[in-house]
PDB file of N, CA and C in Angstrom:
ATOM      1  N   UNK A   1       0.821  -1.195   0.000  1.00  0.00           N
ATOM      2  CA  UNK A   1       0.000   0.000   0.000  1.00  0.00           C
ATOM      3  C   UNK A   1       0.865   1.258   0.000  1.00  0.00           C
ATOM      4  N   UNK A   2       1.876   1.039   0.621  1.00  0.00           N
ATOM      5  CA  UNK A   2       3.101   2.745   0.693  1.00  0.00           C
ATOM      6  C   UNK A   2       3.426   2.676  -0.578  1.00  0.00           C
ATOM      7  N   UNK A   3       3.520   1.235  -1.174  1.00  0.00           N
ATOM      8  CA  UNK A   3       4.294   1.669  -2.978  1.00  0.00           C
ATOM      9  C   UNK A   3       3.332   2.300  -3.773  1.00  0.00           C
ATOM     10  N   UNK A   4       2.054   1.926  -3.263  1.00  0.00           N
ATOM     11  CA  UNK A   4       0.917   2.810  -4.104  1.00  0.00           C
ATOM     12  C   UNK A   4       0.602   3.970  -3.903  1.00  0.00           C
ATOM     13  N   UNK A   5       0.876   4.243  -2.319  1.00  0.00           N
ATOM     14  CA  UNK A   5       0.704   6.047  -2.329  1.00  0.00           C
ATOM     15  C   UNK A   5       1.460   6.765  -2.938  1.00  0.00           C
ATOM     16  N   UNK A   6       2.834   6.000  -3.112  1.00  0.00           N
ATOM     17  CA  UNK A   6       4.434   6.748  -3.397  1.00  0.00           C
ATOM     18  C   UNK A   6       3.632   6.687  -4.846  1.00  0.00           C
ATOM     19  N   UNK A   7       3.605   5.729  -5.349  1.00  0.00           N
ATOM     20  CA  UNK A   7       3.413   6.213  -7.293  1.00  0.00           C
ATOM     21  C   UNK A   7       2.556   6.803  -7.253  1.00  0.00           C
ATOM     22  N   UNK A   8       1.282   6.743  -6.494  1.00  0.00           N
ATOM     23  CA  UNK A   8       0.352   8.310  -6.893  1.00  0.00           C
ATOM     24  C   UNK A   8       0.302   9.502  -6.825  1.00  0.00           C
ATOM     25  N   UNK A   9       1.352   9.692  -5.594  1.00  0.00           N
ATOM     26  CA  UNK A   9       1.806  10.933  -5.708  1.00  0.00           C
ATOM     27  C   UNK A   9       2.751  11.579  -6.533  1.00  0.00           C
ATOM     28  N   UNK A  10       3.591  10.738  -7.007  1.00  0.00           N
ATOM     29  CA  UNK A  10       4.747  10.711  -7.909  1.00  0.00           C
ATOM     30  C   UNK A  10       3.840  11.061  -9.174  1.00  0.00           C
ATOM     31  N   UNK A  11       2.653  10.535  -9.616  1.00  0.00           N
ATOM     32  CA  UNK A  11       2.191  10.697 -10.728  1.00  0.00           C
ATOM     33  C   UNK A  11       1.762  12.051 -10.596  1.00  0.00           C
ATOM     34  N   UNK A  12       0.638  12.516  -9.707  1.00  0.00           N
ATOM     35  CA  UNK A  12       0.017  13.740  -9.093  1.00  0.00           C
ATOM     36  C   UNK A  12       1.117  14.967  -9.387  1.00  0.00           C
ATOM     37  N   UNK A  13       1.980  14.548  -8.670  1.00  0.00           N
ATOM     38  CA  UNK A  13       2.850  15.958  -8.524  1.00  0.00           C
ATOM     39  C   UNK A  13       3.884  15.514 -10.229  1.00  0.00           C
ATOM     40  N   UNK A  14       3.763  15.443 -10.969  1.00  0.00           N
ATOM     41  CA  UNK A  14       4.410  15.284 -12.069  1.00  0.00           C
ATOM     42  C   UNK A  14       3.038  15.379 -13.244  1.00  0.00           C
ATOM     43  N   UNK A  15       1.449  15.333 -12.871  1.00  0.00           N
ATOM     44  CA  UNK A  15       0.841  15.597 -13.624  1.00  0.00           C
ATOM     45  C   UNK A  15       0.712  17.138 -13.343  1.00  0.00           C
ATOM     46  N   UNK A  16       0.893  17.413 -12.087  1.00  0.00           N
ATOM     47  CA  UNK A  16       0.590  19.321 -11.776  1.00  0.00           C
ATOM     48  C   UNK A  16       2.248  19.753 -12.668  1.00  0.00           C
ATOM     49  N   UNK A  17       3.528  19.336 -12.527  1.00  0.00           N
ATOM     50  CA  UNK A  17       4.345  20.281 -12.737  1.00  0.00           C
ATOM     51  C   UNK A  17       4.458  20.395 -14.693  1.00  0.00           C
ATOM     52  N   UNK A  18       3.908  19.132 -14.846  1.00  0.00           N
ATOM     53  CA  UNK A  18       3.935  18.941 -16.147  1.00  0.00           C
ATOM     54  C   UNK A  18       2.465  19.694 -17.079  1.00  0.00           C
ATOM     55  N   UNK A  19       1.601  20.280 -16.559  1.00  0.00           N
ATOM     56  CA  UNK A  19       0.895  21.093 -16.906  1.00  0.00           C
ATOM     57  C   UNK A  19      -0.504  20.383 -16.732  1.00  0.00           C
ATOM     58  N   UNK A  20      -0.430  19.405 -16.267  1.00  0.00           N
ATOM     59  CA  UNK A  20      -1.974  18.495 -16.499  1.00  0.00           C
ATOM     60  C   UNK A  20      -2.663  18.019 -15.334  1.00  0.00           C
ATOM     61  N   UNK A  21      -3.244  19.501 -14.395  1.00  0.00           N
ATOM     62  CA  UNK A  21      -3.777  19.418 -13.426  1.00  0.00           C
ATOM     63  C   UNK A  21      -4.814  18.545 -13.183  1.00  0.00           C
ATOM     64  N   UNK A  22      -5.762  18.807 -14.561  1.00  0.00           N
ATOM     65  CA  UNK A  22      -6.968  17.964 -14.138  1.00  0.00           C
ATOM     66  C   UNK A  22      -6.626  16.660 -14.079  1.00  0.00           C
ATOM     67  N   UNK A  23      -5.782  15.980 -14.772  1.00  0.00           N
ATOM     68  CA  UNK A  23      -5.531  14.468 -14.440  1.00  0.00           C
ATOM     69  C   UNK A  23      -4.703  14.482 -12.859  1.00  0.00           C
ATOM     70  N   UNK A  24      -4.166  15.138 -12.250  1.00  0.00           N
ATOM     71  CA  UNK A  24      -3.673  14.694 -10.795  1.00  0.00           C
ATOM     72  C   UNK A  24      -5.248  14.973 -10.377  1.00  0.00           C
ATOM     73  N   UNK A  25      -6.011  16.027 -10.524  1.00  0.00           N
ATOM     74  CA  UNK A  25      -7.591  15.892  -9.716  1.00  0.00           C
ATOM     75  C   UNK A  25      -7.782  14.799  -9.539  1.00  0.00           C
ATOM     76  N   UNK A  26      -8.126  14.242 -10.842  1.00  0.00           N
ATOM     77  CA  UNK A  26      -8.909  12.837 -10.819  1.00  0.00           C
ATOM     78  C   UNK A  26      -7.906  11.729 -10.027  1.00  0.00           C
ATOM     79  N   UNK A  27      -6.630  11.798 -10.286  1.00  0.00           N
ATOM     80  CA  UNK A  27      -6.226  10.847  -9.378  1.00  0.00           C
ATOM     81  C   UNK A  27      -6.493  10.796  -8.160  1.00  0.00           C
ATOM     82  N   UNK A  28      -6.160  12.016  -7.531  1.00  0.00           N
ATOM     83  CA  UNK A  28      -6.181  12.281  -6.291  1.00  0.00           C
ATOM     84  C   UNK A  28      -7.812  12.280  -5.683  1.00  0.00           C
ATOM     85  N   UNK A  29      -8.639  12.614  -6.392  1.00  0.00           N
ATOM     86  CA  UNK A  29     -10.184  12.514  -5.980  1.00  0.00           C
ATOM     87  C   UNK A  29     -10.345  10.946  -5.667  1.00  0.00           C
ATOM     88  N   UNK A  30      -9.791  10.067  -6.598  1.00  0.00           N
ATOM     89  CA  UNK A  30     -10.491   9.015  -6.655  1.00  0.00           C
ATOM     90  C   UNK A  30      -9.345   8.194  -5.338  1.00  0.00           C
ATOM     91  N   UNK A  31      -7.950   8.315  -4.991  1.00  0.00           N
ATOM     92  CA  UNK A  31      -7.233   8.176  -4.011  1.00  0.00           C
ATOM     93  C   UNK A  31      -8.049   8.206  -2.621  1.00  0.00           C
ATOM     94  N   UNK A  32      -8.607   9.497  -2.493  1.00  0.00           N
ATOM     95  CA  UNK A  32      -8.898  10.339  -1.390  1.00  0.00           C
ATOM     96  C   UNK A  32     -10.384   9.851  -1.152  1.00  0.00           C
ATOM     97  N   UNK A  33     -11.111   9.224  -1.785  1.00  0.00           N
ATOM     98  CA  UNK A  33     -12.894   8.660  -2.050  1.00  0.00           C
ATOM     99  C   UNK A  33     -12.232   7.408  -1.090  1.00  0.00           C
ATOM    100  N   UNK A  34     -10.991   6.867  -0.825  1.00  0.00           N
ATOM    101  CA  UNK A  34     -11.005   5.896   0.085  1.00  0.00           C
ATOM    102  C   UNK A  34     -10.029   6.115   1.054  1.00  0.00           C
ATOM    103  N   UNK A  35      -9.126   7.297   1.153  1.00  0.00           N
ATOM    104  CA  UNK A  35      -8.297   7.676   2.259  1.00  0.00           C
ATOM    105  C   UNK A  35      -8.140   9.121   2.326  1.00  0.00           C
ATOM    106  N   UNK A  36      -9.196   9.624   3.548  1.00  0.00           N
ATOM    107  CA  UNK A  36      -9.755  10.608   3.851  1.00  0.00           C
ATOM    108  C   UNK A  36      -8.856  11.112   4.610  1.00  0.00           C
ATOM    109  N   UNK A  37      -7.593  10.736   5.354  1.00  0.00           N
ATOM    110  CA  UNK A  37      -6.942  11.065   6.219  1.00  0.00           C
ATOM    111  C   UNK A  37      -5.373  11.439   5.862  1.00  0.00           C
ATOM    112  N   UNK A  38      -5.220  11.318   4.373  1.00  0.00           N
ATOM    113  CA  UNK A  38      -3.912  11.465   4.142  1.00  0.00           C
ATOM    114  C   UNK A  38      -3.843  12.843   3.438  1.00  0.00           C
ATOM    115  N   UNK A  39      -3.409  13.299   4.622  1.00  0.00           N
ATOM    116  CA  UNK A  39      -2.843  15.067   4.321  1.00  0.00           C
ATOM    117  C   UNK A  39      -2.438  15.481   2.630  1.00  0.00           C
ATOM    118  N   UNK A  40      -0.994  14.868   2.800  1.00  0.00           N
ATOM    119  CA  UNK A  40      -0.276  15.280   1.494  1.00  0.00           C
ATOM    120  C   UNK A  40      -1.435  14.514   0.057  1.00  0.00           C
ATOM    121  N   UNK A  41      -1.857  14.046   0.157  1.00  0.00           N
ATOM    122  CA  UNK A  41      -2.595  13.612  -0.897  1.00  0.00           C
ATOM    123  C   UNK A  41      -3.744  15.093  -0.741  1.00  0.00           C
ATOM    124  N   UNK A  42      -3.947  15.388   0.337  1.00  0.00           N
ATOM    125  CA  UNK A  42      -5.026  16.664  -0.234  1.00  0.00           C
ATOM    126  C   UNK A  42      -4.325  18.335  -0.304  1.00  0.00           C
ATOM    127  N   UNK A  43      -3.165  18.186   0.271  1.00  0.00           N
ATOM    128  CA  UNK A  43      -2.299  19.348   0.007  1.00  0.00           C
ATOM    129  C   UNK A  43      -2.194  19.315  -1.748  1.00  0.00           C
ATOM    130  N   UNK A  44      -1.702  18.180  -1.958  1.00  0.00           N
ATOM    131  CA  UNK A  44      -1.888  17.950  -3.670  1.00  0.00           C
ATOM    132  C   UNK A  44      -2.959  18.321  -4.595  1.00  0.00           C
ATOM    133  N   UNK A  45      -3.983  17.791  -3.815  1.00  0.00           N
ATOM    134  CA  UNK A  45      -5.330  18.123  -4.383  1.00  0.00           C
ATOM    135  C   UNK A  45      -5.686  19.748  -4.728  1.00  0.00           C
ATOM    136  N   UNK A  46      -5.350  20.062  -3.293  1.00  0.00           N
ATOM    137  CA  UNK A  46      -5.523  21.776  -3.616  1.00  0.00           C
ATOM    138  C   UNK A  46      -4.594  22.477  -4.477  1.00  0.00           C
ATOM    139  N   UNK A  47      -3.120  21.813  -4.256  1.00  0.00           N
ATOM    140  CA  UNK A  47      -2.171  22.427  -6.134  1.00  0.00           C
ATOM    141  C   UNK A  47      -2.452  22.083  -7.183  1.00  0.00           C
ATOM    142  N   UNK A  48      -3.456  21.272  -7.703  1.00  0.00           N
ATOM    143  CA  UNK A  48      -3.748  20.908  -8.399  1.00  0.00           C
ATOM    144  C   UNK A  48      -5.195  21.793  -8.589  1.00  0.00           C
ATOM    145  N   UNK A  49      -6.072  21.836  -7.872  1.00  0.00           N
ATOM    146  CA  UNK A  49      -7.203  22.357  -7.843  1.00  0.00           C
ATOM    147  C   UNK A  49      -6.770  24.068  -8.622  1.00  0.00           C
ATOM    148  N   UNK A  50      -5.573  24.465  -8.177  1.00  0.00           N
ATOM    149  CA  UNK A  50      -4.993  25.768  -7.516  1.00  0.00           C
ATOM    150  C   UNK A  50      -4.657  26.464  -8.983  1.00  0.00           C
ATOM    151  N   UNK A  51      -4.220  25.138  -9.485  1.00  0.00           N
ATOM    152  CA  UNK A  51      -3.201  25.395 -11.188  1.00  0.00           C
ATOM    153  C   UNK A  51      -4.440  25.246 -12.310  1.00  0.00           C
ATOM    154  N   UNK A  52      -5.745  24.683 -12.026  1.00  0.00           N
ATOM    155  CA  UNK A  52      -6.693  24.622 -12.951  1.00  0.00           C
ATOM    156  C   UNK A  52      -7.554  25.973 -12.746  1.00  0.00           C
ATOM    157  N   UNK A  53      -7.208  26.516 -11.340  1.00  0.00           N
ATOM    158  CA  UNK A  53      -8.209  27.701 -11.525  1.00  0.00           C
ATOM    159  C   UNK A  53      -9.414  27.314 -10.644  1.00  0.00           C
ATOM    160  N   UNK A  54      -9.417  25.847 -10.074  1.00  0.00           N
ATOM    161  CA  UNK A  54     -10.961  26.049  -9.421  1.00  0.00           C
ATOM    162  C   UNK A  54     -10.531  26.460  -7.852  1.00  0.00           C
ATOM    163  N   UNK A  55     -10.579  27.392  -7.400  1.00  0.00           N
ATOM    164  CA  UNK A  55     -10.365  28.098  -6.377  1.00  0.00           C
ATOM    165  C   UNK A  55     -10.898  27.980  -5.004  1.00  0.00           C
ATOM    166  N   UNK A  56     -12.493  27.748  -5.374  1.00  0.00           N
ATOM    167  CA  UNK A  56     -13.551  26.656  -4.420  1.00  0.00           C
ATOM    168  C   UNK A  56     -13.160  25.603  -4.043  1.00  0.00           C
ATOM    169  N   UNK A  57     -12.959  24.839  -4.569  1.00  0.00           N
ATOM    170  CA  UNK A  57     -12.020  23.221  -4.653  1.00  0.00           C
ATOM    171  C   UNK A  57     -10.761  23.190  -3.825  1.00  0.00           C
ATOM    172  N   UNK A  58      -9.559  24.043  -4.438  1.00  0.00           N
ATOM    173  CA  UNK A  58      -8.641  24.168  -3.663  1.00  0.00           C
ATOM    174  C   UNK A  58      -9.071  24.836  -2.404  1.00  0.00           C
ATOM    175  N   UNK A  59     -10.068  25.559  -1.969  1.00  0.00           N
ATOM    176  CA  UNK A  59     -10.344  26.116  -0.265  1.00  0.00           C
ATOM    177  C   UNK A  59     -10.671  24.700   0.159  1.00  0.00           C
ATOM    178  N   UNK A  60     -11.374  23.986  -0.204  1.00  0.00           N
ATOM    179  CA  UNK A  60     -12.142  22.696   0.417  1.00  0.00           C
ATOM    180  C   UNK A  60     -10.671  21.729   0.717  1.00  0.00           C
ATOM    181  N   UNK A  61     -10.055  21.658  -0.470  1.00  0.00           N
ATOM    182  CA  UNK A  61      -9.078  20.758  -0.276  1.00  0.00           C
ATOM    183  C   UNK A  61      -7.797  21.447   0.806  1.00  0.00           C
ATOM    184  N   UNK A  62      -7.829  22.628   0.681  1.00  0.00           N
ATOM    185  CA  UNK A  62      -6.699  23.369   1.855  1.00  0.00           C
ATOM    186  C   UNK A  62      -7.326  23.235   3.019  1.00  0.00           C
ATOM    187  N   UNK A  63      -8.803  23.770   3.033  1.00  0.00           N
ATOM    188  CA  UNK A  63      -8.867  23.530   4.681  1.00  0.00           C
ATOM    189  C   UNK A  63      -8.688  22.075   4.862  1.00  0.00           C
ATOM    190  N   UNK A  64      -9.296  20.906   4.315  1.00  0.00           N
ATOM    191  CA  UNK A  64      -9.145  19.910   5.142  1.00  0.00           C
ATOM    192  C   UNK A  64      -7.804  19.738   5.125  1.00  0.00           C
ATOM    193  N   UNK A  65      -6.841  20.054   4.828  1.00  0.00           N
ATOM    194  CA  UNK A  65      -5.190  19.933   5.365  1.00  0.00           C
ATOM    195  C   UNK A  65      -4.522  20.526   6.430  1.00  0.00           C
ATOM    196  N   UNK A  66      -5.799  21.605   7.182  1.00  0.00           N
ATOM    197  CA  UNK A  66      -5.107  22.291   7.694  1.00  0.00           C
ATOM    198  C   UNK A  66      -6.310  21.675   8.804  1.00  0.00           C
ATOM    199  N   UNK A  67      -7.369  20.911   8.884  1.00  0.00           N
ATOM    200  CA  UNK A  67      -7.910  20.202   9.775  1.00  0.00           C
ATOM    201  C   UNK A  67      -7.060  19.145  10.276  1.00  0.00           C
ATOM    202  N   UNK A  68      -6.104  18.413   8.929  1.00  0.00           N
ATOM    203  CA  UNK A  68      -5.431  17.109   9.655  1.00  0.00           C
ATOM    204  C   UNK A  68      -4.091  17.712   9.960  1.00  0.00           C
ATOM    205  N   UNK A  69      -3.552  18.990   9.655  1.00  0.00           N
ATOM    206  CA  UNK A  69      -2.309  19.186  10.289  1.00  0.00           C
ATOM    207  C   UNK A  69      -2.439  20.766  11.008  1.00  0.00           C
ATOM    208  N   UNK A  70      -2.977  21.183  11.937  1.00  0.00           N
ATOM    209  CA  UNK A  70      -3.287  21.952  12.524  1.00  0.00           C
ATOM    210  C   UNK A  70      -2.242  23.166  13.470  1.00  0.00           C
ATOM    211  N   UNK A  71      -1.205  22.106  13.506  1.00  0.00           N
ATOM    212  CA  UNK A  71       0.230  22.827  13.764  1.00  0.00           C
ATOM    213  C   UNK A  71       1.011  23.045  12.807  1.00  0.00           C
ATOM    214  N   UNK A  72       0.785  22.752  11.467  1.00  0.00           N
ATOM    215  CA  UNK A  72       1.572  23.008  10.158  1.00  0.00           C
ATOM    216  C   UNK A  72       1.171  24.624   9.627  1.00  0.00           C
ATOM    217  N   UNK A  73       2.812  25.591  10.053  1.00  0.00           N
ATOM    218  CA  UNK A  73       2.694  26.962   9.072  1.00  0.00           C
ATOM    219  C   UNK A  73       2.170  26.603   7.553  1.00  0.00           C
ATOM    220  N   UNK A  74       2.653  25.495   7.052  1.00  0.00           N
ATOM    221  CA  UNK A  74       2.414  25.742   5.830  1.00  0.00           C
ATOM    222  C   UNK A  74       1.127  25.670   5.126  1.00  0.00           C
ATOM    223  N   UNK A  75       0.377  24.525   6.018  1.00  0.00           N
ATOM    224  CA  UNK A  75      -0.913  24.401   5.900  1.00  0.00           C
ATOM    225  C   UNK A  75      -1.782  25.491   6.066  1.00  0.00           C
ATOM    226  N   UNK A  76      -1.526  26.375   6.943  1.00  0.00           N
ATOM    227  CA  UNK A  76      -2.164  27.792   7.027  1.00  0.00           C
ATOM    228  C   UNK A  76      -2.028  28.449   6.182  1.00  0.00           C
ATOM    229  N   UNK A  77      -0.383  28.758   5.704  1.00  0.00           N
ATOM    230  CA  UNK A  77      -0.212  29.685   4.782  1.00  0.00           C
ATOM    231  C   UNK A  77      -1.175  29.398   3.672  1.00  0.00           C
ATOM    232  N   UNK A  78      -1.148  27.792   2.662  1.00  0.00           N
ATOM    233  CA  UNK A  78      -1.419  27.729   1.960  1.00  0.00           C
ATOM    234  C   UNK A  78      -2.653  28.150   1.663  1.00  0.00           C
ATOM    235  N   UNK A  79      -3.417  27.748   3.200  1.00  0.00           N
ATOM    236  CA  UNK A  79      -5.120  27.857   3.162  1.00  0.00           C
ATOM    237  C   UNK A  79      -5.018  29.521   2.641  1.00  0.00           C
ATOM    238  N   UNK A  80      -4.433  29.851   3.443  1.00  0.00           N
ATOM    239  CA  UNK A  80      -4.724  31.731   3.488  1.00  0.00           C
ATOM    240  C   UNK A  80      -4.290  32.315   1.744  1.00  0.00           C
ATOM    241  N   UNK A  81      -3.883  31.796   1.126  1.00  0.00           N
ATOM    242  CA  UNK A  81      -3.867  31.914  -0.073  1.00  0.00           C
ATOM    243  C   UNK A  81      -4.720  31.791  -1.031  1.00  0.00           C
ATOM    244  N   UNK A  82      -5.014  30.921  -0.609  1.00  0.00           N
ATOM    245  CA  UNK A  82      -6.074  29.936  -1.927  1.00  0.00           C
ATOM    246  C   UNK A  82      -7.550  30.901  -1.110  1.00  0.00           C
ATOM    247  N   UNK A  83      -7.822  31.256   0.485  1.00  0.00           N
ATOM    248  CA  UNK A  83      -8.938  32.031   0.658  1.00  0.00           C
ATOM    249  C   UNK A  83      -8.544  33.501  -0.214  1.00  0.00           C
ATOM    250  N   UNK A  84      -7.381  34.200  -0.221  1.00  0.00           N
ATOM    251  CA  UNK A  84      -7.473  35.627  -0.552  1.00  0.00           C
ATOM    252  C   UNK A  84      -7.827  35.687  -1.943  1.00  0.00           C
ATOM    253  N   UNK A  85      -7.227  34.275  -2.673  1.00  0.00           N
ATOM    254  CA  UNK A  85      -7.825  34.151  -4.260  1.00  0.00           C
ATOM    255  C   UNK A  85      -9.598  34.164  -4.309  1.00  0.00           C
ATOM    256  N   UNK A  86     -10.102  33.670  -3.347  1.00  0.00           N
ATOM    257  CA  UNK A  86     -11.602  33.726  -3.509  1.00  0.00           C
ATOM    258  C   UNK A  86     -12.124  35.045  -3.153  1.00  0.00           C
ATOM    259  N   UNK A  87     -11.015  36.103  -2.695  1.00  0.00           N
ATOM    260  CA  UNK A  87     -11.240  37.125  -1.780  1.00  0.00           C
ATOM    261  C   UNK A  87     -12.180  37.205  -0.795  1.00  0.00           C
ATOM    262  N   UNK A  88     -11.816  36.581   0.247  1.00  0.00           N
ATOM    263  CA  UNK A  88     -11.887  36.112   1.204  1.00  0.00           C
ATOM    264  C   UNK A  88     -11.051  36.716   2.345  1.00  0.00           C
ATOM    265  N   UNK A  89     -10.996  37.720   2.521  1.00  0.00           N
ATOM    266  CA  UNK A  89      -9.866  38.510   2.656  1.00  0.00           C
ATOM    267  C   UNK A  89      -9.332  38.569   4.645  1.00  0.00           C
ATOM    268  N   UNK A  90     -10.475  38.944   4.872  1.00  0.00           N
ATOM    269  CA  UNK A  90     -10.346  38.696   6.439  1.00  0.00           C
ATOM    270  C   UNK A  90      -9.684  37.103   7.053  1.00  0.00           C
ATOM    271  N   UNK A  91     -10.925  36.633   6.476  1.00  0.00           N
ATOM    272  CA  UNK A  91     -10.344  34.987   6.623  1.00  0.00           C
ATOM    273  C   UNK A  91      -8.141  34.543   6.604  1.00  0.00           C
ATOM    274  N   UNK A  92      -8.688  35.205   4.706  1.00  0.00           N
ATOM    275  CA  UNK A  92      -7.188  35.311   4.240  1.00  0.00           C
ATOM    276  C   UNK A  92      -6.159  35.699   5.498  1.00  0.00           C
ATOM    277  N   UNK A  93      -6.821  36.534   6.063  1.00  0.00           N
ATOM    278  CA  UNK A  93      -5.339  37.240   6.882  1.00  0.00           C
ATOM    279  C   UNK A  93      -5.434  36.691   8.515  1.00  0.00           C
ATOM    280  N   UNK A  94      -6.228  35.811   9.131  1.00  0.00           N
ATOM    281  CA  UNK A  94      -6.707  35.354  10.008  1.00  0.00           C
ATOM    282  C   UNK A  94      -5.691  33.732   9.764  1.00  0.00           C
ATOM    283  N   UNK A  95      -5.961  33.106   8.236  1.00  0.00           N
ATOM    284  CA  UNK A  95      -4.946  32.050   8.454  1.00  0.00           C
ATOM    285  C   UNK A  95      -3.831  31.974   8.552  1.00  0.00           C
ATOM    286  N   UNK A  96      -3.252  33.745   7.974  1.00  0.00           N
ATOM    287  CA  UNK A  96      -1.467  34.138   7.470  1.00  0.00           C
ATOM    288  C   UNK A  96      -0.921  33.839   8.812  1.00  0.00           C
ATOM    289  N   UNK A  97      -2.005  35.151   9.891  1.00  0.00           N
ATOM    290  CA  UNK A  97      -1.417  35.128  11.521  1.00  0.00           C
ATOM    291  C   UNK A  97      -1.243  33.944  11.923  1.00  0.00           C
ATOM    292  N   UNK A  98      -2.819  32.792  11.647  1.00  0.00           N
ATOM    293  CA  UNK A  98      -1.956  31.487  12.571  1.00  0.00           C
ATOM    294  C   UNK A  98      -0.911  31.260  12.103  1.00  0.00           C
ATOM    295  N   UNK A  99      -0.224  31.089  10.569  1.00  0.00           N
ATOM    296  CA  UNK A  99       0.800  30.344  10.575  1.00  0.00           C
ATOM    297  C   UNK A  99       2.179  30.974  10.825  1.00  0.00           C
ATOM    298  N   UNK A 100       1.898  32.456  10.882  1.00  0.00           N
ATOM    299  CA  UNK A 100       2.893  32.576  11.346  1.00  0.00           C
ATOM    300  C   UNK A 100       3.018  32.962  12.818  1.00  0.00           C
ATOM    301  N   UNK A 101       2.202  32.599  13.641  1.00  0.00           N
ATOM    302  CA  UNK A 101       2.646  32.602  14.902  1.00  0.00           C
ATOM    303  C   UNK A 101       3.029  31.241  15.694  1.00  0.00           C
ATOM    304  N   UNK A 102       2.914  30.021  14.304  1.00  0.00           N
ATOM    305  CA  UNK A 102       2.858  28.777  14.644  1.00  0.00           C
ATOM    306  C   UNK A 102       4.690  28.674  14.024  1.00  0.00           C
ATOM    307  N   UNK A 103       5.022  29.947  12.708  1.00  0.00           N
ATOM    308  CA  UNK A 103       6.640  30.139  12.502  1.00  0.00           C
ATOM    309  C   UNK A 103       6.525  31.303  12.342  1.00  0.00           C
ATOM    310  N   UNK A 104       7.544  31.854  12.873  1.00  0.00           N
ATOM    311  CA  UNK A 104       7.391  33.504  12.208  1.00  0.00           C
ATOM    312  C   UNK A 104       8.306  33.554  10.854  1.00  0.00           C
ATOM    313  N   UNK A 105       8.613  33.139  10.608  1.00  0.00           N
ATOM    314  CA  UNK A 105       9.735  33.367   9.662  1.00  0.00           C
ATOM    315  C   UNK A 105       9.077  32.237   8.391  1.00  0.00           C
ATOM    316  N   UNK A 106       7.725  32.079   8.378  1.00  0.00           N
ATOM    317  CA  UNK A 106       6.796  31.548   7.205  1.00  0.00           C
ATOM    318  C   UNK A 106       6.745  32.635   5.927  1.00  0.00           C
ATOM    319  N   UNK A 107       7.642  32.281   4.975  1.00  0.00           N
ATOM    320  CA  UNK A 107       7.514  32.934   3.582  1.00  0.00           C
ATOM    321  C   UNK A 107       6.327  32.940   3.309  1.00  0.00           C
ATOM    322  N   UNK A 108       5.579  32.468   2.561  1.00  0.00           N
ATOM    323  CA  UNK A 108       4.651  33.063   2.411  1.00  0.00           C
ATOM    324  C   UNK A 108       3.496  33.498   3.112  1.00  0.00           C
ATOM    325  N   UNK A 109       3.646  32.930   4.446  1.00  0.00           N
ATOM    326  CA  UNK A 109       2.794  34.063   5.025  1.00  0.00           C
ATOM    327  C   UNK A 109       3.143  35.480   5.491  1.00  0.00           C
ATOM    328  N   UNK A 110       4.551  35.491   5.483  1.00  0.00           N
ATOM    329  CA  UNK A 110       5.361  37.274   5.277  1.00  0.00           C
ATOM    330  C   UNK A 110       4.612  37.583   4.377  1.00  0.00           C
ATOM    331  N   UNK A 111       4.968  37.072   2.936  1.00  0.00           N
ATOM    332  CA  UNK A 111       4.412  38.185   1.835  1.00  0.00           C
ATOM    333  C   UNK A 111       3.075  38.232   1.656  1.00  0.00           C
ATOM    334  N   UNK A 112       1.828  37.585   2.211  1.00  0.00           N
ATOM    335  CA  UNK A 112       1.048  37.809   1.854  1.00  0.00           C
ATOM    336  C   UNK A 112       0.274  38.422   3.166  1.00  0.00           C
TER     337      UNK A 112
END
């Protein structure tokens, strides 16, 4: 089962860098329809969601990453991103603070 998460993610993150978001979606949707609990498979989901433009999608898929990793800056940051794209703006700046009071020295939650 780890050799199968490893190649799906391997595929996922090589269908997002290679330009072909919607196919990591579908992987990762249909991954995640039976393992609801694996973070990096939905951190994926939302770069993927993120690079097609559906913006809704990636909030759904960021918050629940930042439900299963709740002490992760990055998980905040990311959320707080993908909310300011929906302009969402308060929110937006409500997730920057957690993460960076969870690191201060969180890049992108400095710049944003």
């Amino acid at each position: 089962m780890a050799d199968d998460r490893s190649r799906l993610l391997g595929e996922a993150r090589s269908a997002i860098k290679t330009g072909r978001p919607a196919e990591a979606v579908a992987l990762l949707e249909r991954w995640l329809a039976r393992r609801q609990d694996d973070a990096t498979a939905w951190a994926l989901l939302a770069a993927a969601q993120s690079e097609a433009g559906d913006w809704t999608g990636a909030e759904v898929a960021a918050r629940r990453v930042v439900h299963l990793m709740p002490n992760s800056p990055r998980a905040w940051a990311n959320w707080g991103v993908t909310l300011r794209k929906l302009d969402r703006i308060d929110e937006a700046e409500k997730a920057q603070r957690k993460a960076l009071s969870l690191d201060p020295r969180n890049e992108t939650a400095r710049r944003e």
